[in-house]
Protein backbone atom coordinates (compact mmCIF):
# COMPACT_ATOMS: atom_id res chain seq x y z
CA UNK A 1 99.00 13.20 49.72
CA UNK A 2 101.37 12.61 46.56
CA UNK A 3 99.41 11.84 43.35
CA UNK A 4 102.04 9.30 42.07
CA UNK A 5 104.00 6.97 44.26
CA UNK A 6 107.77 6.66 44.35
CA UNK A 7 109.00 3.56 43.27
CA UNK A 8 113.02 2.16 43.94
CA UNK A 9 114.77 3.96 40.90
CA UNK A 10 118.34 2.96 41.16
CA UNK A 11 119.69 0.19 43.32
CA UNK A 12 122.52 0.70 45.88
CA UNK A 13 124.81 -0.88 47.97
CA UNK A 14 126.98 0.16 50.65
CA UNK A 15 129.38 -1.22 52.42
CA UNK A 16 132.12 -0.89 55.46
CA UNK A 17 134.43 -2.67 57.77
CA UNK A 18 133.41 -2.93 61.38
CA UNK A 19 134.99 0.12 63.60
CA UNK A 20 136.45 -0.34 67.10
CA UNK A 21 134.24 -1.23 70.07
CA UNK A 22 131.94 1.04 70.97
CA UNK A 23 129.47 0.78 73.76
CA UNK A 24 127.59 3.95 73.17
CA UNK A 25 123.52 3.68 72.63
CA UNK A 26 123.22 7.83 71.73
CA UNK A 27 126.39 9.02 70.99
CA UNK A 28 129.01 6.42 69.21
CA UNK A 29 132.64 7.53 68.83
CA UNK A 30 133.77 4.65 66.61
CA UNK A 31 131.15 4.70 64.38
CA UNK A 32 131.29 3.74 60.19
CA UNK A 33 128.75 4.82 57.70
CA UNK A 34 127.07 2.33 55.93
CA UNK A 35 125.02 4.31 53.41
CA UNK A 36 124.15 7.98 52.75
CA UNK A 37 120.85 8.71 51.41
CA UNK A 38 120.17 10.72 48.31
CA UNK A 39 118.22 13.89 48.21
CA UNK A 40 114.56 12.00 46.88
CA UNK A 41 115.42 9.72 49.94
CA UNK A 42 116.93 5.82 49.83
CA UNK A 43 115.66 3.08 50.98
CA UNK A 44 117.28 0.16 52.83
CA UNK A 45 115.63 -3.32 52.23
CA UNK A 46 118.05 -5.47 54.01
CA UNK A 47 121.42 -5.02 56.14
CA UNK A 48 123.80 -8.08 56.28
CA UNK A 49 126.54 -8.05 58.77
CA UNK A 50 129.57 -10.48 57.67
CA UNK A 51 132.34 -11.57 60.46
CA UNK A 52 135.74 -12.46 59.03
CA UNK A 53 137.38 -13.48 62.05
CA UNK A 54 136.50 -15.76 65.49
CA UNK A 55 133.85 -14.00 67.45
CA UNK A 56 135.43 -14.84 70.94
CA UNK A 57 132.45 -13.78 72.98
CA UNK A 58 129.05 -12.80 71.71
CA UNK A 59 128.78 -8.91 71.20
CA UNK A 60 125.90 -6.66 69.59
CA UNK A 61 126.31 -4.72 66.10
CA UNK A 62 124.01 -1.99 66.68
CA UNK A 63 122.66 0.32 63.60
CA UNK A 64 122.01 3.59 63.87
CA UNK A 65 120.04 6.31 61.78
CA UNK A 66 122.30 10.19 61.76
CA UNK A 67 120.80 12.92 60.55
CA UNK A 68 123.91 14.94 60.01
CA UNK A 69 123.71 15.99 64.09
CA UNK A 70 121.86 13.15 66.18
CA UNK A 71 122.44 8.98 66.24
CA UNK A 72 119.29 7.63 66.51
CA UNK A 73 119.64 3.98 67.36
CA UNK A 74 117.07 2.18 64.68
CA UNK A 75 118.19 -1.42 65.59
CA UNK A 76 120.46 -4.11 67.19
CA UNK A 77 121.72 -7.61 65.84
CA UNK A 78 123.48 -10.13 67.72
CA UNK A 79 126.46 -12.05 67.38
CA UNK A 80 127.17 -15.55 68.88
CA UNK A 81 130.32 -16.27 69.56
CA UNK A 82 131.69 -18.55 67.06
CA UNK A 83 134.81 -20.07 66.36
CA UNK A 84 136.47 -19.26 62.63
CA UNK A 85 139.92 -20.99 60.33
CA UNK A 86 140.09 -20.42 56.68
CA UNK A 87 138.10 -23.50 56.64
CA UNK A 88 134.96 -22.95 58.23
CA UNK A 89 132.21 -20.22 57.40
CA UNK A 90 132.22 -17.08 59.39
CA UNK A 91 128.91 -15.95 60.75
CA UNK A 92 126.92 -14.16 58.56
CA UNK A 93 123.23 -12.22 59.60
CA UNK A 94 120.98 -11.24 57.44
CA UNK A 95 118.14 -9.01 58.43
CA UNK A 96 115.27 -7.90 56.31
CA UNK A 97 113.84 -4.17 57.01
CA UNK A 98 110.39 -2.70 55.13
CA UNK A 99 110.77 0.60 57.18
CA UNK A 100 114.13 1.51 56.88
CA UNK A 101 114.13 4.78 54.81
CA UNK A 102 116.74 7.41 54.72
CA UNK A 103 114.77 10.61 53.99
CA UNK A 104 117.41 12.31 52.24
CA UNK A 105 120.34 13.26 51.40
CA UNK A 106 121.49 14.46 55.27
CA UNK A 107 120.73 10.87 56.40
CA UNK A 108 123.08 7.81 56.53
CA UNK A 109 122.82 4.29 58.26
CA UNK A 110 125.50 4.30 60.51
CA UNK A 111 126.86 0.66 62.78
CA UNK A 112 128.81 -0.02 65.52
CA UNK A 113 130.05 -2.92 67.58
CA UNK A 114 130.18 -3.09 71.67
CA UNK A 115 133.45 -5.33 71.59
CA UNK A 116 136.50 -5.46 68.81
CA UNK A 117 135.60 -7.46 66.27
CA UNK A 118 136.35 -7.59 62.79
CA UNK A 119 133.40 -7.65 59.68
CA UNK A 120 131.77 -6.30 56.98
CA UNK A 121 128.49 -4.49 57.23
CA UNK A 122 126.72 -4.16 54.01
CA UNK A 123 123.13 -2.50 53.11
CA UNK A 124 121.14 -3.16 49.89
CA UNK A 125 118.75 -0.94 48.60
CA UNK A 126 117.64 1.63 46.25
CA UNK A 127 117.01 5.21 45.74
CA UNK A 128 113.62 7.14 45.31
């Protein structure tokens, strides 16, 4: 048991553009990293996922942890279809984690989509 607790030292953000569609639930092809963790470990306190473009038919943005070998898939958000102009506000998700930790620095948050579909995926955090 650690005599002093860790505390969020330095905040962090990552970002990345939605890949191609990818279906996969274990071992993604078109996958983007999000975030890579640091060595004293990061951790993720929320994950927003930004569409810039019509969602024609709801699809799934699923996140995954890696640890440099394996895709573990940590969670799943979904997208309603939605009609977007330059006009009109895309659909934006937010989702709050307290558990999302990336133990160090061979760890990264990782997303995909199931169907083509542009956006932004962006985690906010901080390290150990």
């Amino acid at each position: 048991m650690a005599t002093n607790p860790s505390f969020a030292v330095t905040p962090r953000v990552g970002a990345v553009a939605l890949a191609s569609a990818d279906t996969s639930y274990t071992a993604p092809t078109s996958v983007a990293t999000v975030i890579t963790g640091v060595t004293a470990g990061t951790r993720i306190a929320e994950v927003n996922v930004q569409m810039t473009a019509t969602v024609s038919t709801a699809t799934m943005v699923r996140l995954f942890l890696y640890n440099g070998t394996t895709h573990f898939l940590f969670d799943e958000i979904l997208i309603a279809a939605a009609t977007g102009a330059q006009g009109t506000k895309q659909t934006r998700i937010s989702t709050p984690y307290n558990n999302l930790i990336l133990p160090d620095s061979t760890w990264s948050l990782r997303v995909t989509c199931h169907t083509t579909n542009t956006g932004i995926v962006t985690a906010l955090g901080a390290d150990l």
